[in-house]
Protein backbone atom coordinates (compact mmCIF):
# COMPACT_ATOMS: atom_id res chain seq x y z
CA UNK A 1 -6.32 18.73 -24.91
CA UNK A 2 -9.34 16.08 -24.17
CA UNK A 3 -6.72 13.44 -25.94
CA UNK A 4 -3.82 14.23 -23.57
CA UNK A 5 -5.76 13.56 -20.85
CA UNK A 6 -7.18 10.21 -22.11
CA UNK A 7 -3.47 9.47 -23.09
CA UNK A 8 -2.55 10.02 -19.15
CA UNK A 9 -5.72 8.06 -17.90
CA UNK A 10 -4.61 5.15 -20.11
CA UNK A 11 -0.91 5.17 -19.24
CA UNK A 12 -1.87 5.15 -15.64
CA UNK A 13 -4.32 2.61 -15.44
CA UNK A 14 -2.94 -0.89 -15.31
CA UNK A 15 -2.75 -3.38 -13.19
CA UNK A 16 0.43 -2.33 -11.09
CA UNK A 17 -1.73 0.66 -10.57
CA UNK A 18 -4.55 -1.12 -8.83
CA UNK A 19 -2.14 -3.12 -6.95
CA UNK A 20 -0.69 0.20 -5.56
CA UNK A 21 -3.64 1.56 -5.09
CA UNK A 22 -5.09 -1.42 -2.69
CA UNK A 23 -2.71 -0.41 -0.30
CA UNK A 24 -4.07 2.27 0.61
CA UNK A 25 -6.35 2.36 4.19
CA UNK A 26 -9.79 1.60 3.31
CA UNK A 27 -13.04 2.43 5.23
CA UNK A 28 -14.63 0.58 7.92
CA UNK A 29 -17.97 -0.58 7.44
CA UNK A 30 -20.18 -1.82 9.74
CA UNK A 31 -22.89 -4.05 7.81
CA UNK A 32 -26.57 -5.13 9.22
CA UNK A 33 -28.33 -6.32 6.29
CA UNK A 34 -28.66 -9.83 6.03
CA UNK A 35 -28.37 -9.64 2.34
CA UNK A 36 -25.75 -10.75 0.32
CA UNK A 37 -25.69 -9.41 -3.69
CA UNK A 38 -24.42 -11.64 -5.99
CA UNK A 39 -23.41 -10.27 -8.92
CA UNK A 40 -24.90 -11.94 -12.34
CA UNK A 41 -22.17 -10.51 -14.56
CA UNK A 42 -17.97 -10.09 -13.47
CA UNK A 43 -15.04 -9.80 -15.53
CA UNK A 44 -12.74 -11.00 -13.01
CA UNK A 45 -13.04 -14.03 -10.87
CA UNK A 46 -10.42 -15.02 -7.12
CA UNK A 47 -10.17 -18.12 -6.31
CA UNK A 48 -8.41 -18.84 -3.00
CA UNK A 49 -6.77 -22.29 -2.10
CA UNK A 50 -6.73 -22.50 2.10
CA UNK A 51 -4.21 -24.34 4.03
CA UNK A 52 -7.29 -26.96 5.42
CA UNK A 53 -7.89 -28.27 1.92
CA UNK A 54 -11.05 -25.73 0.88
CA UNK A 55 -11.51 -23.48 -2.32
CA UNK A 56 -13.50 -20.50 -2.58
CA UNK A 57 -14.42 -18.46 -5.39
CA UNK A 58 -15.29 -14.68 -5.13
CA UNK A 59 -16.69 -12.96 -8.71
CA UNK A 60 -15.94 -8.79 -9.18
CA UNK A 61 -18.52 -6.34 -8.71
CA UNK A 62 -17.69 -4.29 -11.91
CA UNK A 63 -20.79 -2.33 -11.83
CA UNK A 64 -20.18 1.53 -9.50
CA UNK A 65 -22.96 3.96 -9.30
CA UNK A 66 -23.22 7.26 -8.94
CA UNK A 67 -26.26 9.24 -8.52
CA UNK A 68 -28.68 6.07 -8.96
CA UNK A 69 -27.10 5.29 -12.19
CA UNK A 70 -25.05 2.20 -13.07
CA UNK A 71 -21.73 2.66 -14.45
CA UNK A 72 -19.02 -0.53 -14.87
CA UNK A 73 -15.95 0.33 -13.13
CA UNK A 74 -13.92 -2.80 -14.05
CA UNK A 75 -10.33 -1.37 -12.69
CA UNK A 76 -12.36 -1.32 -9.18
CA UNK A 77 -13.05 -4.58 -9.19
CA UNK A 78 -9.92 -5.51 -9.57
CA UNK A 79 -8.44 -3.47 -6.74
CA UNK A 80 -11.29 -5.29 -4.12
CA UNK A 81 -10.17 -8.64 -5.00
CA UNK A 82 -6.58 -7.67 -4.48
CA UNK A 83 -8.06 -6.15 -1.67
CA UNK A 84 -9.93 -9.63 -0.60
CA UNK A 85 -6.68 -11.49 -0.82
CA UNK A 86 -4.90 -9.22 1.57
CA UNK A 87 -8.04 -10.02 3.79
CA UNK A 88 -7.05 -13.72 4.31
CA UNK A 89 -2.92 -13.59 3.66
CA UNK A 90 -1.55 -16.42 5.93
CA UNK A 91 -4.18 -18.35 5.62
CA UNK A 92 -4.32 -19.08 2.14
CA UNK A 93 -1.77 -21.55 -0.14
CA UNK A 94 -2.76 -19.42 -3.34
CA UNK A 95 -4.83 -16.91 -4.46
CA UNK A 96 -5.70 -15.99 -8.15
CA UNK A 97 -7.37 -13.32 -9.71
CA UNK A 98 -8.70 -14.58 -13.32
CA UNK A 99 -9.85 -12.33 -15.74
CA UNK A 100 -12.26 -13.22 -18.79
CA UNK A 101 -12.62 -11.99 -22.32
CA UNK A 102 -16.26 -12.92 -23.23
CA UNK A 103 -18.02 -9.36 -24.20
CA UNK A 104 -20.91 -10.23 -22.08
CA UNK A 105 -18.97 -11.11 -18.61
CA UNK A 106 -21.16 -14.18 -17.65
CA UNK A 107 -20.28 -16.10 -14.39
CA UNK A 108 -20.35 -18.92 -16.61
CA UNK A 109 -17.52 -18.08 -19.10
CA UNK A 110 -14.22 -19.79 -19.39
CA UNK A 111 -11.96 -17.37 -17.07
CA UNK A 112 -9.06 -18.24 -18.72
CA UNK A 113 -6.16 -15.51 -18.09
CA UNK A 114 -4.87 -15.29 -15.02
CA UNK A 115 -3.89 -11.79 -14.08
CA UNK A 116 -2.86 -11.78 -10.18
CA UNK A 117 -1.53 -14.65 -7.90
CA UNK A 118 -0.62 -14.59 -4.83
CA UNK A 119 1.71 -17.10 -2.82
CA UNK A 120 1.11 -18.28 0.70
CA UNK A 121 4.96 -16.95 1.29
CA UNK A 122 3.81 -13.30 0.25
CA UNK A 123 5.49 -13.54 -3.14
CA UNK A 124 3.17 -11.66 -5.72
CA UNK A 125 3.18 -12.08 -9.57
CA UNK A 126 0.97 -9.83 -12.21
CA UNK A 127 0.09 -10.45 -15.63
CA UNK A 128 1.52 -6.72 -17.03
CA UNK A 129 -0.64 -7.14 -20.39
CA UNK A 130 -3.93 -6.05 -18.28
CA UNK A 131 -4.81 -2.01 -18.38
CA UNK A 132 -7.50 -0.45 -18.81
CA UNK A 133 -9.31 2.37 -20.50
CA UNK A 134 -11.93 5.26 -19.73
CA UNK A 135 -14.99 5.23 -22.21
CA UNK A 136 -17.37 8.28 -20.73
CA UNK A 137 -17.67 7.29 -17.02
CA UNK A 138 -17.49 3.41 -17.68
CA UNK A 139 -13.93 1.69 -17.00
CA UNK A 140 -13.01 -1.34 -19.14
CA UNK A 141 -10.31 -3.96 -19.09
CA UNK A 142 -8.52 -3.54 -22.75
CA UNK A 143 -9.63 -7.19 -23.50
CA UNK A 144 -7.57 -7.58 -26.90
CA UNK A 145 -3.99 -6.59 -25.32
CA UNK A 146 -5.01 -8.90 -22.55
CA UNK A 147 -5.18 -11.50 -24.94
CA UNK A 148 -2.68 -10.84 -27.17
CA UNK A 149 0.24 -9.86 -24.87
CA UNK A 150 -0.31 -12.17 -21.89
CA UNK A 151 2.87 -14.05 -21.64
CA UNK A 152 2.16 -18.35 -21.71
CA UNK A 153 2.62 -19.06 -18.45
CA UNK A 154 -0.82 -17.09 -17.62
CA UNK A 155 -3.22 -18.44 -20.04
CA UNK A 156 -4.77 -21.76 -19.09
């Protein structure tokens, strides 16, 4: 029974998935710390070309937690980046969500597959190679179909 249902949580955990799921209405929050985390390790990096000329790169938060403990929650991440780019639609040229395959998911590493991009006219394109998989309470990118199914036109 345990393998049906990882069966189901694989088959409905991909990309299109997250997409769908950023649409739904998120909650408000109303910050007052000063304090901005920067995350030391991401999977997934957006980087957002504005209409004035500017670039800006955001890195995922991969890591969740849940009762004080850290769990990596890389499908998550995902979604808030998709999330991010809804945040500044019209005022962008393009915005791409790049994914990397390096085990230990260093802001340094060659983010190479791109995964997500979205078009200043609204048009949206998604790399369908990218799911994901449940391993206890951690979610993980399936890093080898990424790489081995990605179609040309999305690996740099």
């Amino acid at each position: 029974m345990e393998q049906i249902s990882n069966n189901i949580d694989f088959a409905l955990k991909d990309l299109r998935q997250a997409i769908t799921e950023s649409n739904r209405e998120k909650r408000q929050y109303n910050k007052t710390s000063e304090y901005q985390y920067k995350p030391e390790q991401s999977r997934f990096k957006l980087v957002i070309w504005f209409h004035d000329g500017n670039k800006r790169t955001f890195y995922s938060y991969d890591n969740t937690y849940h009762d004080k403990i850290a769990h990596v929650d890389e499908w998550r991440a995902v979604i808030k980046l998709i999330d991010l780019t809804k945040k500044f639609a019209g005022n962008f040229k393009n915005a791409q969500i790049y994914a990397t395959i390096d085990p230990e998911r260093k802001k340094d590493s060659n983010y190479n597959y791109l995964v997500y991009w979205a078009k200043w006219n609204g048009e949206v394109e998604a790399n369908s190679a990218l799911t994901f998989k449940t391993e206890g309470k951690n979610m993980f990118a399936i890093l080898n179909r990424l790489e081995m199914y990605s179609p040309k036109k999305y690996v740099k």
